[in-house]
N, C-alpha and C. Protein backbone atom coordinates (compact mmCIF):
# COMPACT_ATOMS: atom_id res chain seq x y z
N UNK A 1 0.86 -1.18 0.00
CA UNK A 1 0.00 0.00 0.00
C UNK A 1 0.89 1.23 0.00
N UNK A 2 0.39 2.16 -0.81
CA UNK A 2 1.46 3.54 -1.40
C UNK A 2 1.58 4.00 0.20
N UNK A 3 1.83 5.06 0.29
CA UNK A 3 2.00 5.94 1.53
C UNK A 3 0.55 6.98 1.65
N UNK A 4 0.57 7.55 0.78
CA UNK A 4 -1.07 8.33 0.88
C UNK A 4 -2.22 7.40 1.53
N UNK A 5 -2.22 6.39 0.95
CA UNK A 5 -3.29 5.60 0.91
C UNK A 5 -3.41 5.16 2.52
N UNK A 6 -1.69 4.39 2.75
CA UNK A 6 -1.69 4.03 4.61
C UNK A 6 -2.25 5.05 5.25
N UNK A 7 -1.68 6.17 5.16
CA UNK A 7 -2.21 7.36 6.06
C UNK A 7 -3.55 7.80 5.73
N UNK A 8 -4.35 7.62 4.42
CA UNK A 8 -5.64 8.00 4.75
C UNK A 8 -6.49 6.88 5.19
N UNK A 9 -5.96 5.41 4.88
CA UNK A 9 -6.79 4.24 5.87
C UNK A 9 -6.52 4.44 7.48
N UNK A 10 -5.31 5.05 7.70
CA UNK A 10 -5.28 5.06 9.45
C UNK A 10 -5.89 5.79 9.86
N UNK A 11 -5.73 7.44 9.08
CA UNK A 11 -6.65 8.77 9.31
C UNK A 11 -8.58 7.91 9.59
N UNK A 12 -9.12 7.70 8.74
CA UNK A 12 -10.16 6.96 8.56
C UNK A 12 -10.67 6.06 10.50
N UNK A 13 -10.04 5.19 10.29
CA UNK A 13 -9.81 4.47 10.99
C UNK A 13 -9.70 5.37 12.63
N UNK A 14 -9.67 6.03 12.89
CA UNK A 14 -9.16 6.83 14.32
C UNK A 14 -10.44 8.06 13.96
N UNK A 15 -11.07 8.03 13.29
CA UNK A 15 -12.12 8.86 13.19
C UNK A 15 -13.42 8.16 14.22
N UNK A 16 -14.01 8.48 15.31
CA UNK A 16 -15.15 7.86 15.75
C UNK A 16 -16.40 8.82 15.12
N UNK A 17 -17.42 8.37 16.06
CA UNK A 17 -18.41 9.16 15.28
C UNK A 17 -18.37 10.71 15.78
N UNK A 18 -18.29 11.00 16.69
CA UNK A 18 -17.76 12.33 17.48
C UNK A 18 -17.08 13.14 16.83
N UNK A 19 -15.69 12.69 16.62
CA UNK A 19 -14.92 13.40 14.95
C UNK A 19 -15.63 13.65 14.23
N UNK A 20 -16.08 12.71 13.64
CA UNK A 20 -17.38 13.04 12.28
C UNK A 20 -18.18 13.51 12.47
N UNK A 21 -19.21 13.83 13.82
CA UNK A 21 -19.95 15.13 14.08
C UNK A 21 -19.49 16.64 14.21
N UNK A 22 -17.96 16.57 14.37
CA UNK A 22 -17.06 17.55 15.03
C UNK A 22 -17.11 18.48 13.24
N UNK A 23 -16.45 17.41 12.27
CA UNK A 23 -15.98 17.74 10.84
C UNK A 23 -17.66 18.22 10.52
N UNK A 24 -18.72 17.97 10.43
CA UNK A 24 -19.85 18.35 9.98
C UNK A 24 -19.91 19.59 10.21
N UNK A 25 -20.29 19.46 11.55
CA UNK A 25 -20.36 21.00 12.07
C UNK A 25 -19.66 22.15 11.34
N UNK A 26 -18.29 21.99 11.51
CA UNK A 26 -17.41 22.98 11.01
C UNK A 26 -17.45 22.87 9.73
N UNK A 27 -17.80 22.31 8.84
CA UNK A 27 -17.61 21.96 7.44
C UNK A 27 -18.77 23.15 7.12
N UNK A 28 -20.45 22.91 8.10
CA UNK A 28 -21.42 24.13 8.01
C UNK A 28 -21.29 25.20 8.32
N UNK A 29 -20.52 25.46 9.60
CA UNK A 29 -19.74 26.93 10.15
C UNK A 29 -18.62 26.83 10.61
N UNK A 30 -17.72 27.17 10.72
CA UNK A 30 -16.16 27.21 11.52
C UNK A 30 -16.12 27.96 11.78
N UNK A 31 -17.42 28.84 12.17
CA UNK A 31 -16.68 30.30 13.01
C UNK A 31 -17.73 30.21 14.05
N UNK A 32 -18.37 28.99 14.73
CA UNK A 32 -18.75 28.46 15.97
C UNK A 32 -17.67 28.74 16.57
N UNK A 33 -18.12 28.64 17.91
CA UNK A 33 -17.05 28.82 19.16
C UNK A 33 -17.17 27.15 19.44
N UNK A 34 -15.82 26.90 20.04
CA UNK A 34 -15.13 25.56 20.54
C UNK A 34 -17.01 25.03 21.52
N UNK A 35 -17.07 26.06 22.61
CA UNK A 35 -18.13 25.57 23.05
C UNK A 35 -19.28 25.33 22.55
N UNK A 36 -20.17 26.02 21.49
CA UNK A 36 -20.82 25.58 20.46
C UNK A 36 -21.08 24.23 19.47
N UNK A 37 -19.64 23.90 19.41
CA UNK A 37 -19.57 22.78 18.43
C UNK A 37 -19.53 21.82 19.36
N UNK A 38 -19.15 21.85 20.84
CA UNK A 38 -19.24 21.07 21.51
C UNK A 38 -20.51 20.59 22.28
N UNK A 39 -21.69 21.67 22.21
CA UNK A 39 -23.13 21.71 22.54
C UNK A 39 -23.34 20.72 21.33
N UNK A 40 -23.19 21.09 20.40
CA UNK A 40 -23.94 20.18 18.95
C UNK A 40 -23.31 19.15 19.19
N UNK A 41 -22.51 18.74 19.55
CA UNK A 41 -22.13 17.17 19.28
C UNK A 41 -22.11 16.48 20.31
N UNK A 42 -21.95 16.81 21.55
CA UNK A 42 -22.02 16.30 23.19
C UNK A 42 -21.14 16.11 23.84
N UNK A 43 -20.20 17.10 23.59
CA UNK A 43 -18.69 17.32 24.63
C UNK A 43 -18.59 18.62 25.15
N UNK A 44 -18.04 18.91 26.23
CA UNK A 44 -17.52 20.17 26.72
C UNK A 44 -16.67 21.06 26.04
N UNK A 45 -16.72 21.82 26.35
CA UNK A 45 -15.55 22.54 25.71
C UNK A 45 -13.84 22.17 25.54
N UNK A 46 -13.34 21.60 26.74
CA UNK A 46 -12.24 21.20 26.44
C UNK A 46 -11.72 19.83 25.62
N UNK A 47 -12.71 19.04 26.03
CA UNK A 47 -12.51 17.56 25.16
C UNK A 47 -13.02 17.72 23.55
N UNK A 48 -13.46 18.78 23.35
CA UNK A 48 -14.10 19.56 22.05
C UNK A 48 -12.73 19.93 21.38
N UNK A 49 -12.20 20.85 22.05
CA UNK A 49 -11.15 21.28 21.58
C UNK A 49 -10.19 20.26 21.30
N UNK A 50 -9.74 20.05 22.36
CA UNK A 50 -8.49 18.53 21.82
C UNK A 50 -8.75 18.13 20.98
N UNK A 51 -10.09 17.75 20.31
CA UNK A 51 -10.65 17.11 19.07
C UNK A 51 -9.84 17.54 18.00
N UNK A 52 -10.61 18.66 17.84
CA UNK A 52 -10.36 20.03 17.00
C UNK A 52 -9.22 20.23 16.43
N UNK A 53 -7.98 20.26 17.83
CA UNK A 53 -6.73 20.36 17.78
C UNK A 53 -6.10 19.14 17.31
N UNK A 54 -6.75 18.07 17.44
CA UNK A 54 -6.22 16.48 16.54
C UNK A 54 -6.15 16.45 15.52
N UNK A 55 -7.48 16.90 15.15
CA UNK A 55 -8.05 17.04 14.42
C UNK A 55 -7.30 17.36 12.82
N UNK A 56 -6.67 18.85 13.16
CA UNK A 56 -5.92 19.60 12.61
C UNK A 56 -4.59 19.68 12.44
N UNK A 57 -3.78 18.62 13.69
CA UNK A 57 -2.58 17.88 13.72
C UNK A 57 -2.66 16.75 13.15
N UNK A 58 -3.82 16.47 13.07
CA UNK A 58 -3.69 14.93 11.91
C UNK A 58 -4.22 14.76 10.39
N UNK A 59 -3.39 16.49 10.13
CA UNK A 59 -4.58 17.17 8.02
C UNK A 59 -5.91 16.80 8.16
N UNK A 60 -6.96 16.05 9.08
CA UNK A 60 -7.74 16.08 8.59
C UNK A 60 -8.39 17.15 8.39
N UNK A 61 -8.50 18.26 8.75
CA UNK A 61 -9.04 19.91 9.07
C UNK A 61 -7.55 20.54 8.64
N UNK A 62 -7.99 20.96 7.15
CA UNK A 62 -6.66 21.34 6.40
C UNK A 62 -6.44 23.26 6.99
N UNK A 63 -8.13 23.57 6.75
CA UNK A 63 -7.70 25.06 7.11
C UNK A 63 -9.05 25.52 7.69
N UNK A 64 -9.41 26.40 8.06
CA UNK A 64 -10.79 27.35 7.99
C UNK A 64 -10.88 28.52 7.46
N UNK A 65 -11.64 28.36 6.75
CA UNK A 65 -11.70 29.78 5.78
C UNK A 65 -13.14 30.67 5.79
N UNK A 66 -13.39 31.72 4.76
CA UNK A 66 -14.42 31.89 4.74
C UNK A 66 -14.60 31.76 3.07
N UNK A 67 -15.86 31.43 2.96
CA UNK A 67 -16.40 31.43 1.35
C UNK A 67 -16.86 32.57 0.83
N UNK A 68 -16.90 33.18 -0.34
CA UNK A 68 -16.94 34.28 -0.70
C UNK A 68 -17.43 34.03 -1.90
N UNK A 69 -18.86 34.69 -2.51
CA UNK A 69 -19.79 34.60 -3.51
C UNK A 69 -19.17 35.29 -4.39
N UNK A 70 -18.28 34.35 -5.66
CA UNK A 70 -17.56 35.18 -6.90
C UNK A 70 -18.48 35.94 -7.93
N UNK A 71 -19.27 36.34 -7.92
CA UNK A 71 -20.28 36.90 -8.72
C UNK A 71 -20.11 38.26 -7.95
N UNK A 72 -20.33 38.14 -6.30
CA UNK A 72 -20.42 39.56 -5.95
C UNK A 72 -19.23 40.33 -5.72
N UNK A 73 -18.11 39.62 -6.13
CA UNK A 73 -16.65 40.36 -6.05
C UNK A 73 -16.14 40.48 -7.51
N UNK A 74 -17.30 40.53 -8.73
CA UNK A 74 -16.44 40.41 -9.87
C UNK A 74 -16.07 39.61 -10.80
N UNK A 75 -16.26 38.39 -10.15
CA UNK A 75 -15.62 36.83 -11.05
C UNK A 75 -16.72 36.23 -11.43
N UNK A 76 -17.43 36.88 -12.59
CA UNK A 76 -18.91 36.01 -13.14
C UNK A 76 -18.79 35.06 -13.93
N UNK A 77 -17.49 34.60 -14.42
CA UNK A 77 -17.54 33.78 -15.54
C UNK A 77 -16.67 32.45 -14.93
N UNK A 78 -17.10 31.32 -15.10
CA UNK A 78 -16.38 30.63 -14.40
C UNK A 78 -16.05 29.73 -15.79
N UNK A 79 -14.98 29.16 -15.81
CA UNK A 79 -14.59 28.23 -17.19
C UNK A 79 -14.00 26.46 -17.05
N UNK A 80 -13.97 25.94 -17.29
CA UNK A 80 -13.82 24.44 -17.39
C UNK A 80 -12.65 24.53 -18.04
N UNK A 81 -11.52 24.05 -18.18
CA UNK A 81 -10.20 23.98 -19.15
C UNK A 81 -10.19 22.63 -19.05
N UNK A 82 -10.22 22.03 -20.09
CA UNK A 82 -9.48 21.02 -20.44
C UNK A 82 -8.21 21.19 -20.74
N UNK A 83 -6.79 20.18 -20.94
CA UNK A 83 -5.85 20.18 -21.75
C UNK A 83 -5.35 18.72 -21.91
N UNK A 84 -4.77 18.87 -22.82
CA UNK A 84 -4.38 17.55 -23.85
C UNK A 84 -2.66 17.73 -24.10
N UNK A 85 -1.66 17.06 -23.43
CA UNK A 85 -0.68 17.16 -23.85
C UNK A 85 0.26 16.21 -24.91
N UNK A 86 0.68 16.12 -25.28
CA UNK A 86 1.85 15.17 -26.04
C UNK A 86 3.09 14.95 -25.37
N UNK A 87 3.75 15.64 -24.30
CA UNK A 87 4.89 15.65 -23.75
C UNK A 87 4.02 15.28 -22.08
N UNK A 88 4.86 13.83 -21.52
CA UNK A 88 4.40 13.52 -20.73
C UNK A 88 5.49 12.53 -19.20
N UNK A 89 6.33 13.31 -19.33
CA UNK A 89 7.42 13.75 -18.95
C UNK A 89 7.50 14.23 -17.51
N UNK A 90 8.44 13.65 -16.59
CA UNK A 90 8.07 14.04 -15.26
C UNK A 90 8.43 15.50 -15.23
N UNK A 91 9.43 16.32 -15.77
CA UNK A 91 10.18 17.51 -16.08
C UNK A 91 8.90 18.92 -16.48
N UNK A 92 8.16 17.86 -17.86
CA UNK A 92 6.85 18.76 -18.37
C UNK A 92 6.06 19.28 -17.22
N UNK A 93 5.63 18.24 -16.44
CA UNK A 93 4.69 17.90 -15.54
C UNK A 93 4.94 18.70 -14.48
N UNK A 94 6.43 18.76 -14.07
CA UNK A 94 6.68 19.74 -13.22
C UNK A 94 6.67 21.43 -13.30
N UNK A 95 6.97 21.74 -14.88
CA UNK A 95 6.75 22.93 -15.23
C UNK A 95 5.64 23.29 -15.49
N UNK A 96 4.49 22.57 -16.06
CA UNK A 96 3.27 22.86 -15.86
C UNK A 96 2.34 22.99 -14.91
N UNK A 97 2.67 22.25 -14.04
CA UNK A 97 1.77 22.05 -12.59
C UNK A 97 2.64 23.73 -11.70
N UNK A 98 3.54 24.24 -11.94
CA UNK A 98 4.19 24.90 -11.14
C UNK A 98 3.64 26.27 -11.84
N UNK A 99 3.40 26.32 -13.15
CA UNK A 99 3.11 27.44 -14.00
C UNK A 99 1.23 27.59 -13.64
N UNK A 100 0.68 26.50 -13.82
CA UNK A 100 -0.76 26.62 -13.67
C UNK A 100 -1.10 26.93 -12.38
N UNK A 101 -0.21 26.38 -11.32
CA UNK A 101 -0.31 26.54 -9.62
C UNK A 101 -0.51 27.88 -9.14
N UNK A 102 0.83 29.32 -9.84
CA UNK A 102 0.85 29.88 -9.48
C UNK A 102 -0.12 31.31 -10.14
N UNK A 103 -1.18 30.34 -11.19
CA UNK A 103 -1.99 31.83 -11.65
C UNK A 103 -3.42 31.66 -11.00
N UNK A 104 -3.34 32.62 -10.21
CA UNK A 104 -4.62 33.03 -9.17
C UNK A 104 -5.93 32.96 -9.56
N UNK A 105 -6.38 32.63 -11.02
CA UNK A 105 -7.61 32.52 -11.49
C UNK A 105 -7.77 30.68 -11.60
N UNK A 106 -6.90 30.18 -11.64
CA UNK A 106 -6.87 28.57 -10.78
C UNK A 106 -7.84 28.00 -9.85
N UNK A 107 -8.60 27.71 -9.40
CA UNK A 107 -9.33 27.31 -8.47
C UNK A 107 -8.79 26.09 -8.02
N UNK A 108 -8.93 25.10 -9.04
CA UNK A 108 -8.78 23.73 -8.91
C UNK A 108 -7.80 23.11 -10.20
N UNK A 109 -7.14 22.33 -9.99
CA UNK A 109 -6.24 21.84 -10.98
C UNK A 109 -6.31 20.27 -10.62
N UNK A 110 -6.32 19.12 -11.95
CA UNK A 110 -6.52 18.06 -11.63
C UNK A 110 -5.62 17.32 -12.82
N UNK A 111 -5.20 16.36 -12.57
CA UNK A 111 -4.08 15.10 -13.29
C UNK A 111 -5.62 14.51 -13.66
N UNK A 112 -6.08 14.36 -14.80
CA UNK A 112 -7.44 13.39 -15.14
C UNK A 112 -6.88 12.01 -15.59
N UNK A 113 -7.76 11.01 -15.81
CA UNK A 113 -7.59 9.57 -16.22
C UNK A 113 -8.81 9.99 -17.56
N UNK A 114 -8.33 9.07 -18.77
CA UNK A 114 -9.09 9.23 -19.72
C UNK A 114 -8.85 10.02 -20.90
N UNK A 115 -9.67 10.76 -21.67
CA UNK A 115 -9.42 11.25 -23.24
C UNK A 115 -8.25 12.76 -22.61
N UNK A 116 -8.40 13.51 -21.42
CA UNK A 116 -7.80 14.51 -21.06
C UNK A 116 -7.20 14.37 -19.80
N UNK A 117 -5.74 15.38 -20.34
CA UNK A 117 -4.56 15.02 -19.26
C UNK A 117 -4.81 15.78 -17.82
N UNK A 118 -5.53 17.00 -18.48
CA UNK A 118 -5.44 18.12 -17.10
C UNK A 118 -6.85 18.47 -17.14
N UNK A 119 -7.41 18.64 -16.05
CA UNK A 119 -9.02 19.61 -15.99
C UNK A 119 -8.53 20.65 -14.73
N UNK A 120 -9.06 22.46 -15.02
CA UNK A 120 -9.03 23.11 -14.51
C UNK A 120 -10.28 23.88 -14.56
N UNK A 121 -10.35 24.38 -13.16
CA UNK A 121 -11.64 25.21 -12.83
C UNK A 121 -11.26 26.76 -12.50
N UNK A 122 -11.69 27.72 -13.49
CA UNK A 122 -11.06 28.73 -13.35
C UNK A 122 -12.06 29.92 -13.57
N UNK A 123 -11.42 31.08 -12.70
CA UNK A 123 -12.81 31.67 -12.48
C UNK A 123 -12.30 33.22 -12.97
N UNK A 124 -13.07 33.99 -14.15
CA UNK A 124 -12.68 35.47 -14.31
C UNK A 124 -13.77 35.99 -14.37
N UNK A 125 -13.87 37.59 -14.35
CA UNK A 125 -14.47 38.61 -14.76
C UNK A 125 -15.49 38.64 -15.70
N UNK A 126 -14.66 38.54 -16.64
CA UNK A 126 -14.98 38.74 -18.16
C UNK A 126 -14.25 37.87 -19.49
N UNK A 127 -14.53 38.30 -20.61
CA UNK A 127 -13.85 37.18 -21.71
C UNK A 127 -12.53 38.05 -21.59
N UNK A 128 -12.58 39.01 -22.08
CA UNK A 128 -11.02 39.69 -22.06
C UNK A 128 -10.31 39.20 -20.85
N UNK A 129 -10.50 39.24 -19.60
CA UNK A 129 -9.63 38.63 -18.81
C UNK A 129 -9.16 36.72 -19.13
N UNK A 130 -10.40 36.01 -19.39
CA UNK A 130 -9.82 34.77 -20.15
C UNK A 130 -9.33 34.51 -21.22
N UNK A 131 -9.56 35.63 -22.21
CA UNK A 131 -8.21 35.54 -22.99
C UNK A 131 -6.83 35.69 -22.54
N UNK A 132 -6.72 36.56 -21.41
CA UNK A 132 -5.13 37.37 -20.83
C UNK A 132 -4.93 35.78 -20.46
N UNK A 133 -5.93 35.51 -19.60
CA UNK A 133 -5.74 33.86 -19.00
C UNK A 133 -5.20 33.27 -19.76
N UNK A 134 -5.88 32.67 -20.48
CA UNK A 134 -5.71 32.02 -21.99
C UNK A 134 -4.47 31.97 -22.99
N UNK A 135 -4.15 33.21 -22.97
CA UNK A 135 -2.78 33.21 -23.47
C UNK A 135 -1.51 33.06 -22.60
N UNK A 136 -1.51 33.37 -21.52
CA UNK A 136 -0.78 33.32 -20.28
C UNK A 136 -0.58 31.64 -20.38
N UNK A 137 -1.59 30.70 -20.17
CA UNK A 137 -1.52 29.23 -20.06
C UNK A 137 -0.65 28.68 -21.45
N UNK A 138 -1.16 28.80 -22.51
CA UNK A 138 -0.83 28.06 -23.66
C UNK A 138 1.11 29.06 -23.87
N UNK A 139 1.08 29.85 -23.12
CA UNK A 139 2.68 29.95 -23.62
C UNK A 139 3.43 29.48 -22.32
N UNK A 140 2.67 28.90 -21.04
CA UNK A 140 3.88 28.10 -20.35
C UNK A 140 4.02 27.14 -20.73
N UNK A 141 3.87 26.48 -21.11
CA UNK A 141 4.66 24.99 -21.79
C UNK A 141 3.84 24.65 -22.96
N UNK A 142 4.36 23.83 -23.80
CA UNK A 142 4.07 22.64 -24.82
C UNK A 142 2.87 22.35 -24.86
N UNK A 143 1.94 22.17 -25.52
CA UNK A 143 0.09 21.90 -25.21
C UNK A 143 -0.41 21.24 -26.45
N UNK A 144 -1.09 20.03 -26.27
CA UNK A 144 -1.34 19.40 -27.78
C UNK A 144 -2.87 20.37 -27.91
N UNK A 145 -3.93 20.43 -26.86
CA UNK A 145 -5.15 20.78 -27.37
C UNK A 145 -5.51 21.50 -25.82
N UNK A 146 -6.11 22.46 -26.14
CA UNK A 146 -7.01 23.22 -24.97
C UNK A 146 -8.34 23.43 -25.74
N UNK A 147 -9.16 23.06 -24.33
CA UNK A 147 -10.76 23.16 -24.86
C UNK A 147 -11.43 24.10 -23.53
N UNK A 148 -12.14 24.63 -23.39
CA UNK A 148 -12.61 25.72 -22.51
C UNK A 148 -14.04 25.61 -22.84
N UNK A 149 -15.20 25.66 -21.47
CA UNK A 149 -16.12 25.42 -21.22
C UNK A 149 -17.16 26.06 -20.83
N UNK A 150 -17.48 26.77 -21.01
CA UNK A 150 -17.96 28.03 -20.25
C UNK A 150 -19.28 27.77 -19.35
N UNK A 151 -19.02 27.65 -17.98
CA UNK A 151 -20.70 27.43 -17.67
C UNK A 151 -21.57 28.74 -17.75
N UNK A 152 -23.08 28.44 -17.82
CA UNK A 152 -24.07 29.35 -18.18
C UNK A 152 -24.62 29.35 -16.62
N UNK A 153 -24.96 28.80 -15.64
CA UNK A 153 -25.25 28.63 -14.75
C UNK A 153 -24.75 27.30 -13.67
N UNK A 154 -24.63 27.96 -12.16
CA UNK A 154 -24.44 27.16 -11.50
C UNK A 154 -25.89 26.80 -10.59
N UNK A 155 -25.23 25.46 -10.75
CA UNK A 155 -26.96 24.26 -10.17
C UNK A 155 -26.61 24.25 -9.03
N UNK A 156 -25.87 23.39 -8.71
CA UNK A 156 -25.20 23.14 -7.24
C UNK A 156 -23.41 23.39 -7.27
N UNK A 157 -23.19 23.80 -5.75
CA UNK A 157 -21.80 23.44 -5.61
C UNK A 157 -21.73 23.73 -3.98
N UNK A 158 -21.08 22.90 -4.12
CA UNK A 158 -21.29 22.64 -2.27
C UNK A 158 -19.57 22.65 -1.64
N UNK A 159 -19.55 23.00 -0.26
CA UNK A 159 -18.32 22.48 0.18
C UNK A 159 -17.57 21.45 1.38
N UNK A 160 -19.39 20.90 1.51
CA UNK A 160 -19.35 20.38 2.59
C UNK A 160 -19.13 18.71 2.35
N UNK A 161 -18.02 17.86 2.99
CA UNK A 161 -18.13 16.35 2.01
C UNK A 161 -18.91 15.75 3.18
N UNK A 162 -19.40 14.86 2.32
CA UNK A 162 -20.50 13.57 2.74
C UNK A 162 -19.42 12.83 3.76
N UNK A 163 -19.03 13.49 4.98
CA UNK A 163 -18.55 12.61 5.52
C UNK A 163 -19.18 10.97 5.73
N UNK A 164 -18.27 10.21 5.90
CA UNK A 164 -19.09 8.73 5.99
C UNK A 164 -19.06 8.40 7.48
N UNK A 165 -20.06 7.23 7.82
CA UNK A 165 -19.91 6.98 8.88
C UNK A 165 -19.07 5.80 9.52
N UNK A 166 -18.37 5.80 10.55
CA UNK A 166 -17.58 5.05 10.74
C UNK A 166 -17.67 3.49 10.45
């Protein structure tokens, strides 16, 4: 078994159901107070916390953030990128993942299985800014095909995962 995999079967595994009420909660608000999340799930405040603090010493609780509605700051257009490479190369791979990493209209970047090498979720303004995008991408490295997606509307998107139960 790879190394990711051990550590997310042990992670898994050391989760009771308490954890997994703990991750819900915060997954719906993280800006509850320690004692709060500990009313909702049935611990005190301090055995709440230790959780929390395990929690977050053991990646499972990577960060807390706040979410922010991209429509009302500007970013109405959200785009789908496909890409298709021919050079597949640990070297490529590294210059591309390092070039796509560091442009801020990035959301999400993914290694795909299937007809496409890369899927990205990327979010601008306007078309003129996804062209700047657009051209910015196709001159960091080598690219057999880029396809771009434009959604018309969002249905769902959620950020909360289906935690499972133990």
């Amino acid at each position: 078994m790879s190394d990711p995999a051990l550590q997310l079967s042990e992670s898994s595994r050391r989760l009771d159901a308490i954890d997994r009420k703990i991750l819900m909660v915060l997954q719906e608000d993280a800006s509850l107070s320690v004692a709060e999340i500990g009313d909702r799930v049935g611990l005190s405040s301090t055995p709440c916390w230790k959780r929390i603090q395990r929690l977050e010493a053991d990646g499972v609780i990577l960060r807390r953030v706040a979410l922010v509605d991209q429509n009302k700051i500007g970013l109405g257009i959200s785009v789908f990128v496909s890409v298709e490479s021919s050079d597949h190369s640990e070297a490529w791979l590294k210059k591309f993942a390092d070039a796509v990493s560091a442009m801020p209209e990035v959301m999400e970047f993914y290694r795909m299985a299937g007809d496409v090498d890369y899927m990205l979720r990327v979010v601008v303004a306007d078309m003129p800014s996804y062209d700047v995008f657009y051209k910015r991408l196709i001159s960091a490295v080598p690219l057999k095909n880029v396809t771009s997606r434009f959604a018309m509307e969002k249905i769902k998107s959620v950020t909360v995962l289906p935690v499972p139960a133990a």
